[in-house]
Protein backbone atom coordinates (compact mmCIF):
# COMPACT_ATOMS: atom_id res chain seq x y z
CA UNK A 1 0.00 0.00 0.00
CA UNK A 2 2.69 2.47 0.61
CA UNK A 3 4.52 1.58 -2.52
CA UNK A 4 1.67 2.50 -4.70
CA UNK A 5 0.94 5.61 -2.53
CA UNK A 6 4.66 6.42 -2.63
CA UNK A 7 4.90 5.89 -7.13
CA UNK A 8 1.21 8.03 -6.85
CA UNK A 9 3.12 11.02 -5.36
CA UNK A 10 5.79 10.44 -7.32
CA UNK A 11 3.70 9.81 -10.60
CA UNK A 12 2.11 13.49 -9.67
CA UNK A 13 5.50 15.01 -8.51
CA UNK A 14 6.78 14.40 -12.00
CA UNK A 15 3.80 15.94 -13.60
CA UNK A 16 4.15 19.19 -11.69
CA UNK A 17 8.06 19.24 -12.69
CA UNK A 18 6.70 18.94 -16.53
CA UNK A 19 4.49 21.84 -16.24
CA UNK A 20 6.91 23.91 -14.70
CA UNK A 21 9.55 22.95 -16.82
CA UNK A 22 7.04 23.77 -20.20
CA UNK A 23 7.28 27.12 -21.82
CA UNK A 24 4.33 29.40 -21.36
CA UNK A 25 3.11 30.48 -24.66
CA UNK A 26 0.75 33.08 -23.21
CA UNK A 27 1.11 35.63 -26.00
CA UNK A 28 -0.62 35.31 -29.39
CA UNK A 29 1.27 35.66 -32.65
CA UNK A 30 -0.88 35.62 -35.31
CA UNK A 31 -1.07 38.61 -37.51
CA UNK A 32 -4.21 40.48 -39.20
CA UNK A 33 -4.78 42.80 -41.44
CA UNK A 34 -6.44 42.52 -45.00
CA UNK A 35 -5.48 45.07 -48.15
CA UNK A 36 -5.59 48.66 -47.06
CA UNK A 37 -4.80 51.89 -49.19
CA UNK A 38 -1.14 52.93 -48.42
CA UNK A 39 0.25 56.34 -49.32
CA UNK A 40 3.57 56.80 -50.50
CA UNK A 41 4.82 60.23 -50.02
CA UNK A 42 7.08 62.43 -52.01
CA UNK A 43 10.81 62.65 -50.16
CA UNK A 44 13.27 65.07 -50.33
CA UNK A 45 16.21 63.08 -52.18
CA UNK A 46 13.90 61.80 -54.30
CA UNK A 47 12.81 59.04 -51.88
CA UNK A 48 9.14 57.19 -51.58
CA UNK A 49 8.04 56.29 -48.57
CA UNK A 50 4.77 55.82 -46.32
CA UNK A 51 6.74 57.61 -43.08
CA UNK A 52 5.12 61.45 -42.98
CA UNK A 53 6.97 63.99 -40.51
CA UNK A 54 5.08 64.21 -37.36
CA UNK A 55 6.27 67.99 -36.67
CA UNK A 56 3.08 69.43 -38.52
CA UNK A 57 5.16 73.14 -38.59
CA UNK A 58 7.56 71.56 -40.90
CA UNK A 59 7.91 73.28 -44.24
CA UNK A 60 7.29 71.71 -47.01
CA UNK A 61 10.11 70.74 -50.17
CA UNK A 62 9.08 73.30 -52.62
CA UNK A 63 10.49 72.36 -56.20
CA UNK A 64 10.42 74.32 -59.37
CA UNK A 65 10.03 71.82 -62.29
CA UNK A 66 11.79 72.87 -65.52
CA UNK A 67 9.85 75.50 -67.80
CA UNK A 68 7.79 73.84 -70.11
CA UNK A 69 6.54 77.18 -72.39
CA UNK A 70 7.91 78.98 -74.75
CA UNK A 71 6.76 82.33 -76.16
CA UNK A 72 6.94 83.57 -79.25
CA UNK A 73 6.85 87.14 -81.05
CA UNK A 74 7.54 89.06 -78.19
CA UNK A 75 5.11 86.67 -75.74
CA UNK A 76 2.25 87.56 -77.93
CA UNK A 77 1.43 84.07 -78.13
CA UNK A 78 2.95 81.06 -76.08
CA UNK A 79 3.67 77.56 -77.38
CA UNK A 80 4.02 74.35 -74.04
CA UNK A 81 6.13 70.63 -73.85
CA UNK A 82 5.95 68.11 -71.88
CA UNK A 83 8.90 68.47 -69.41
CA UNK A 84 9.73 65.94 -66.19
CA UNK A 85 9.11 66.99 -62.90
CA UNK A 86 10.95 64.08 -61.66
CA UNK A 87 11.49 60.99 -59.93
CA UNK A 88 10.76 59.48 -56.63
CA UNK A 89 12.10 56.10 -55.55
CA UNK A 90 11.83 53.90 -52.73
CA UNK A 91 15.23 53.96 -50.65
CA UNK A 92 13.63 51.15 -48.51
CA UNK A 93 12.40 47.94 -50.14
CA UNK A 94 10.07 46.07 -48.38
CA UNK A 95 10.23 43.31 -45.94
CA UNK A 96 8.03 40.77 -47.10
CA UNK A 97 6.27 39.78 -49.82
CA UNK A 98 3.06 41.65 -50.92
CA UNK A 99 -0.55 41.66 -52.48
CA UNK A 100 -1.38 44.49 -54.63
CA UNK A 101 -4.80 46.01 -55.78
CA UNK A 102 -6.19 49.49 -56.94
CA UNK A 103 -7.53 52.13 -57.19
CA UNK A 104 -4.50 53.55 -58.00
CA UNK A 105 -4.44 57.33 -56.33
CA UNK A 106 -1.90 60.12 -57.46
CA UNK A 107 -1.85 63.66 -55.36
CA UNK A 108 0.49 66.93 -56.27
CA UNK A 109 0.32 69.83 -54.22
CA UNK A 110 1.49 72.88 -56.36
CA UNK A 111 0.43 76.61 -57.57
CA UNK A 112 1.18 79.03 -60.14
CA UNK A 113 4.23 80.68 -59.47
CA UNK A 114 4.24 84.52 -58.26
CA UNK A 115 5.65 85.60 -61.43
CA UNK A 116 3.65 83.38 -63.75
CA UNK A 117 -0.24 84.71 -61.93
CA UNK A 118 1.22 88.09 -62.73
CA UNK A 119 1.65 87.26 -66.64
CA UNK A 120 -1.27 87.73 -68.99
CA UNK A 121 -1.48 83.40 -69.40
CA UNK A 122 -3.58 81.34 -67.48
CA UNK A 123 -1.34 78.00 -66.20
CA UNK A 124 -3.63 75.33 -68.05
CA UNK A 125 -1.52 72.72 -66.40
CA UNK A 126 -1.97 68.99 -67.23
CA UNK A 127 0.20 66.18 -65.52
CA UNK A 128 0.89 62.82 -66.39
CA UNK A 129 1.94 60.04 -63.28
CA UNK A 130 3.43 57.01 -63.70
CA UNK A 131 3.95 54.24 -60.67
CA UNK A 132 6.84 51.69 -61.95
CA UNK A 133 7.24 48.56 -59.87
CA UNK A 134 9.95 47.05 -60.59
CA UNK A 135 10.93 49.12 -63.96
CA UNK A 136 7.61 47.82 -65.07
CA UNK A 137 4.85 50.13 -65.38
CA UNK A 138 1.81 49.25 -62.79
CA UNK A 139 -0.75 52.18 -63.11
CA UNK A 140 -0.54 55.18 -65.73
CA UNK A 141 -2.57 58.48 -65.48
CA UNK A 142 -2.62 61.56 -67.88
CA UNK A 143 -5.02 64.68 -67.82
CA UNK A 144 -4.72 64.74 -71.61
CA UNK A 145 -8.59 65.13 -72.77
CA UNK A 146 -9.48 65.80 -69.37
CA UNK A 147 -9.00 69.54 -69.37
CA UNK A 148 -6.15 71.11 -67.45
CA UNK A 149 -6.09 73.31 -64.02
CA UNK A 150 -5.81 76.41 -62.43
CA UNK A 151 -4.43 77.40 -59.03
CA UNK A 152 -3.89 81.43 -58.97
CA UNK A 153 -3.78 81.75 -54.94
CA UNK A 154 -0.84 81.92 -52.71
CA UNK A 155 -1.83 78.39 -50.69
CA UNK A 156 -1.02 75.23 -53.10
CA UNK A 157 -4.09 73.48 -54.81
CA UNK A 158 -4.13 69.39 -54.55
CA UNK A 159 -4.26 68.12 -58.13
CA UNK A 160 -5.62 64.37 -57.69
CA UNK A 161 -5.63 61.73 -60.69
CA UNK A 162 -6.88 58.11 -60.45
CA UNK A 163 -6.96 54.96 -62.86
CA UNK A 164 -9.14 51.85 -61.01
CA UNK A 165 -6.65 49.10 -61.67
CA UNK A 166 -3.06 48.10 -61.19
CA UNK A 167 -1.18 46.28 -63.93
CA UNK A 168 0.81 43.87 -61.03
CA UNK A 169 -0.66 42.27 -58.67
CA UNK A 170 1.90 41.47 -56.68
CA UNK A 171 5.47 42.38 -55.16
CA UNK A 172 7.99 40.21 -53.71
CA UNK A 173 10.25 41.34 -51.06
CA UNK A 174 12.78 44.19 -52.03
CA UNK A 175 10.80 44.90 -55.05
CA UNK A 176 11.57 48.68 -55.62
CA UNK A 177 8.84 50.92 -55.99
CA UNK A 178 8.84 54.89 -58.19
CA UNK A 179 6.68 57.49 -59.64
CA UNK A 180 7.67 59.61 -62.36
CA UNK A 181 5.54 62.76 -63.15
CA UNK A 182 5.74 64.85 -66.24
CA UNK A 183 3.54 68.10 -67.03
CA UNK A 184 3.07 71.30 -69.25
CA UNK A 185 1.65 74.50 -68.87
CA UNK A 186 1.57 78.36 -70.12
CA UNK A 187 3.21 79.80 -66.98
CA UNK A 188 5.21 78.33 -64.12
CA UNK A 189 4.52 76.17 -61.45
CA UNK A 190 6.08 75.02 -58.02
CA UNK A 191 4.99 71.83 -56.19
CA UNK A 192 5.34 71.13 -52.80
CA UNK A 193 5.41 67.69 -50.60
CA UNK A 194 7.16 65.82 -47.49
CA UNK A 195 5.16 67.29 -44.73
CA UNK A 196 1.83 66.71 -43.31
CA UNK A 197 -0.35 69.16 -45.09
CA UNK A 198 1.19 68.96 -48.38
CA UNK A 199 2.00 65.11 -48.83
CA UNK A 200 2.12 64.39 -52.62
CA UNK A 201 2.69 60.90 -53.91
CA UNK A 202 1.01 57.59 -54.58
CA UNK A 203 -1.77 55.30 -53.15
CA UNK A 204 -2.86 51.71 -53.78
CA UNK A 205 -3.98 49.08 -52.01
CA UNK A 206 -1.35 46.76 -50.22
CA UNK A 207 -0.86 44.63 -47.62
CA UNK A 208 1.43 46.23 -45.70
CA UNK A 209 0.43 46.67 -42.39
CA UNK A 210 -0.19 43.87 -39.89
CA UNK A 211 -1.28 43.75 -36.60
CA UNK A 212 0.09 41.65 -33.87
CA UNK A 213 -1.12 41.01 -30.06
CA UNK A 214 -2.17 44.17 -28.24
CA UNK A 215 -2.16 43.56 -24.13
CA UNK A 216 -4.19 45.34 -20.99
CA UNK A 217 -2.03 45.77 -18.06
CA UNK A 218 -3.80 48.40 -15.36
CA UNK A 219 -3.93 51.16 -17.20
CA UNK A 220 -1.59 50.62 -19.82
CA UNK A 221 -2.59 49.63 -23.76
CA UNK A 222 -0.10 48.39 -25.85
CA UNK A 223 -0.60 46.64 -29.51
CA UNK A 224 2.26 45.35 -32.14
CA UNK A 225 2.44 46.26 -35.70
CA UNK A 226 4.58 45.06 -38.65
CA UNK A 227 5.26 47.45 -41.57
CA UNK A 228 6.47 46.40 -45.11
CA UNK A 229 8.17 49.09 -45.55
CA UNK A 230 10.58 50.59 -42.43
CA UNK A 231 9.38 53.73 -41.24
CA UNK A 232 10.36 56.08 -37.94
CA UNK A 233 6.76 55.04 -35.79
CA UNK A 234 7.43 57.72 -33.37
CA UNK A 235 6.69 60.56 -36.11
CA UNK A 236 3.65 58.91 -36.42
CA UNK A 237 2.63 58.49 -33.09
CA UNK A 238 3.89 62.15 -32.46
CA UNK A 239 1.80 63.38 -35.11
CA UNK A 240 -1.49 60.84 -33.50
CA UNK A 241 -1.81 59.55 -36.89
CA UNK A 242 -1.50 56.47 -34.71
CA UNK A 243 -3.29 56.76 -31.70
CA UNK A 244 -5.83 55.17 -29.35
CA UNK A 245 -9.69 55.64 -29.01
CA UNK A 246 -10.98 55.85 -25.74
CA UNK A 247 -14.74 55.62 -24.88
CA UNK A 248 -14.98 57.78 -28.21
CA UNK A 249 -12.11 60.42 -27.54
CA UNK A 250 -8.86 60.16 -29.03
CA UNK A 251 -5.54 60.23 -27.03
CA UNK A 252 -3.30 63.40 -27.98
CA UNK A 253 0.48 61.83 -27.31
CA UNK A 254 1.32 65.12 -26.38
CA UNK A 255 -1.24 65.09 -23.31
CA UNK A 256 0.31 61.95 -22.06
CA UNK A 257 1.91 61.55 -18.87
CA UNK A 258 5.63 61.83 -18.79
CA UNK A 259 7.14 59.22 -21.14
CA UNK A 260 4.21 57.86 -22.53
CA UNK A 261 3.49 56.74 -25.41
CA UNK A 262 6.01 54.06 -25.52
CA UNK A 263 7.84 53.21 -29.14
CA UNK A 264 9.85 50.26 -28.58
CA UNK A 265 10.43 46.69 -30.26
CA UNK A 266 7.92 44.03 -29.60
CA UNK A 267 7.57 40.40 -30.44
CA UNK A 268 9.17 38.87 -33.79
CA UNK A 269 6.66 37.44 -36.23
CA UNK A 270 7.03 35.17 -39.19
CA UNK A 271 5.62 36.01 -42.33
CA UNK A 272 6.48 34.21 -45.12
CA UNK A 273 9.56 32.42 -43.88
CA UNK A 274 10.75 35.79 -43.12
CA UNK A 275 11.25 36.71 -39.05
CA UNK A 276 10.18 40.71 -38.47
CA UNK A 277 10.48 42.89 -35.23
CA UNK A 278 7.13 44.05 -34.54
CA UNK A 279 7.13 48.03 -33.56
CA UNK A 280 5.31 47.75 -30.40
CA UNK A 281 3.44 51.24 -29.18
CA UNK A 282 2.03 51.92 -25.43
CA UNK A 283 -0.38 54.08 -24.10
CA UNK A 284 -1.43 54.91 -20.20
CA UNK A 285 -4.85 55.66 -19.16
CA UNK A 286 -5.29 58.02 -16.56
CA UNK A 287 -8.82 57.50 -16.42
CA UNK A 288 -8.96 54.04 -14.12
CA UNK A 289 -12.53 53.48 -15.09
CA UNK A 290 -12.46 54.10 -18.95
CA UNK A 291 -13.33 50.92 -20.75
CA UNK A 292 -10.04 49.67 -21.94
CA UNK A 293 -11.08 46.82 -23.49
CA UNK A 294 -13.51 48.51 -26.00
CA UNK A 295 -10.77 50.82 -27.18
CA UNK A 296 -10.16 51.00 -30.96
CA UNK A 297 -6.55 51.34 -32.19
CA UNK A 298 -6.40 54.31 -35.14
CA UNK A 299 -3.59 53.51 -36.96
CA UNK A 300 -2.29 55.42 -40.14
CA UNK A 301 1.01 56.72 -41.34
CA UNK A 302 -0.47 60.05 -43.02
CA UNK A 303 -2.29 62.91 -41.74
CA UNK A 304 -5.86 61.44 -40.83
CA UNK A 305 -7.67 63.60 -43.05
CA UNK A 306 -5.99 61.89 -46.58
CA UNK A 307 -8.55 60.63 -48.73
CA UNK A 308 -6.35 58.46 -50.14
CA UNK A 309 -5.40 56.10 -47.38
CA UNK A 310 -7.53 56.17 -44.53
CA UNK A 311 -6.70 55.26 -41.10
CA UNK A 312 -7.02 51.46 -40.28
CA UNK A 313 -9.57 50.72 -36.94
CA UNK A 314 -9.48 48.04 -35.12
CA UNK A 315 -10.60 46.97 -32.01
CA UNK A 316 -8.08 46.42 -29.30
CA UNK A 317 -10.21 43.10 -27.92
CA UNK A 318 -9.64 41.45 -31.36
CA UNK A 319 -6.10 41.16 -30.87
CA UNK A 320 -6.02 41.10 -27.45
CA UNK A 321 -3.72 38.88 -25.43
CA UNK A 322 -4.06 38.49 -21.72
CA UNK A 323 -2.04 40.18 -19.69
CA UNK A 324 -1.80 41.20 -16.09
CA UNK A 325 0.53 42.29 -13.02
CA UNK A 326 4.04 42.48 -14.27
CA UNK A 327 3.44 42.99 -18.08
CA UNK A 328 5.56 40.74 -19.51
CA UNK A 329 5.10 39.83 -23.05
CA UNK A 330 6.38 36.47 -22.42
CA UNK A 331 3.63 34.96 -21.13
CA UNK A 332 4.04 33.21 -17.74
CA UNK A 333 2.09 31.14 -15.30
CA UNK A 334 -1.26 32.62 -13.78
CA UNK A 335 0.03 32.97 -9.69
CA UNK A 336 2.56 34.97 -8.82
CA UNK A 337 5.58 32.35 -6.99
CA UNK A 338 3.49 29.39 -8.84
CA UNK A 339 6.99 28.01 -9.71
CA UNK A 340 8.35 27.90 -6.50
CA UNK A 341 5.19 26.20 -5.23
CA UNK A 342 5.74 23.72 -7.36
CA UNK A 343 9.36 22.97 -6.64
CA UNK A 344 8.74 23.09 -2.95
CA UNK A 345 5.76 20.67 -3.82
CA UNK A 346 8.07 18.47 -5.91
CA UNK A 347 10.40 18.33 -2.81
CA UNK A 348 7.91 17.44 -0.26
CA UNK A 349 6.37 14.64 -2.34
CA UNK A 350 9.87 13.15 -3.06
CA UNK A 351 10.88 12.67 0.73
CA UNK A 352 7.35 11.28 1.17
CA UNK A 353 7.86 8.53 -1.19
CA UNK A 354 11.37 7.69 0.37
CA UNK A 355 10.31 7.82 4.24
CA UNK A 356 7.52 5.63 2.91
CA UNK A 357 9.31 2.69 0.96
């Protein structure tokens, strides 16, 4: 009798040491996140990218493109070419392999020049966009038989051009994306991009961004996000293009407490064979009764107004993992000292058995 009560405690003594000895794989990592309209903005040095300063008093890149009149008999009359504006490439290739759809969205911010809204010529501008993937062309757009554009002010006019479909569907990693515009016109222009009110470039639907586990812990909110394309997340969080919904009210990151919100690395994800850093992004609550777990993250790497690319919603519960006391991301057993119990337990049940045989 006390040899089979003696292999019963050790039988269960050996279970305990398995469960303490098995990894906790608390957190979640699955991604989401379907095809969403990303914007790629206009650079200075000709780069492409989705990352928009958060600094919203930031001047704009003004640019002069080439002339593309040319008058003749004294400017009686006044004769236009085509002429590039330039090119915009992506410095950063993406990460992983992506799905591609359209519409295809191009934007330009620009205005008649001082000098040219003084001449006797309206502009009459027309533009033609091009988005190469590749080297190969994906989505083409001219104002030819569309009728051309005016903007006589001193604030820049958005010029917007669409086409419904893109020619390639896809785009493996470090495929390298560009835009080339071209225009003409019967005075000069300027254009103007890379800050948030003026941010010219490219839109299409991609995805790109991917959301990983978001945790509770008090009265801090955290969630993880993978980008396809690598992009400084505290301009956006600085600039609340990214930012958390609250009972209906928005946080303002620069009404946080002191050092909050967090930007810092979070879990690694696979996607594709391909291992990728999450950006991980934490908030803190003041309010202790404000329903945390029916908060909605707004996510977006543009100024939240662009008709282009939206922001992204989604609510924090849907990829929620649990998470309580310490905050660890690494998961953990459910009472705090539960491992030491066990060992202690473990202990106990093993001089048992031998003071019993």
């Amino acid at each position: 009798m006390y040899q089979k009560g003696g292999s019963l405690i050790c039988a269960l003594m050996f279970l305990l040491m398995a469960l303490f000895l098995v990894p906790s794989t608390g957190a979640e990592t699955t991604l989401i996140g379907g095809r969403e309209h990303i914007h790629l903005n206009m650079k200075e040095a000709s780069d492409l990218s989705p990352e928009t300063w958060g600094d919203n008093t930031r001047e704009a890149v003004k640019d002069n493109p080439p002339r593309s009149w040319s008058s003749q008999t004294a400017d009686f009359t006044r004769t236009r070419e085509w002429k590039d504006v330039g090119t915009w490439t992506t410095a950063n290739t993406n990460a992983f392999d992506l799905g591609l759809g359209g519409p295809v969205k191009f934007n330009l911010w620009w205005r008649e020049t001082d000098q040219g809204q003084d001449d006797s010529y309206d502009a009459q501008v027309q533009y033609r966009f091009r988005l190469n993937i590749d080297g190969q062309e994906a989505a083409y757009y001219t104002d030819e038989g569309e009728g051309s554009h005016e903007c006589a002010q001193s604030q820049p006019c958005e010029w917007n051009g669409q086409v419904n479909n893109i020619n390639i569907t896809s785009a493996p990693k470090g495929t390298i994306f560009d835009i080339e515009i071209e225009y003409w016109a019967f005075s000069d222009i300027e254009i103007y991009y890379d800050n948030a009110s003026f941010n010219s470039g490219v839109a299409f639907g991609a995805d790109a961004i991917k959301f990983g586990q978001s945790g509770i812990n008090g009265q801090q909110v955290s969630f993880d996000f993978v980008q396809a394309w690598d992009t400084d997340a505290e301009e956006a969080v600085n600039g609340d293009y990214i930012r958390l919904v609250v009972d209906g009210i928005g946080t303002n990151s620069s009404q946080q407490r002191n050092g909050y919100p967090i930007v810092s690395e979070g879990l690694d994800y696979d996607i594709n064979g391909t291992s990728i850093t999450s950006t991980k992004v934490t908030w803190y609550i003041d309010d202790k009764y404000a329903t945390l777990d029916k908060s909605v993250i707004s996510f977006s790497l543009t100024r939240r107004s662009c008709d282009t690319a939206p922001p992204i919603d989604i609510n924090t519960a849907d990829i929620i993992a649990a998470s309580s006391g310490s905050g660890d991301d690494e998961g953990g057993l459910p009472v705090p000292g539960f491992n030491f119990i066990l060992v202690i337990f473990a202990l106990f049940g093993l001089a048992y058995s031998k003071r019993e045989v």
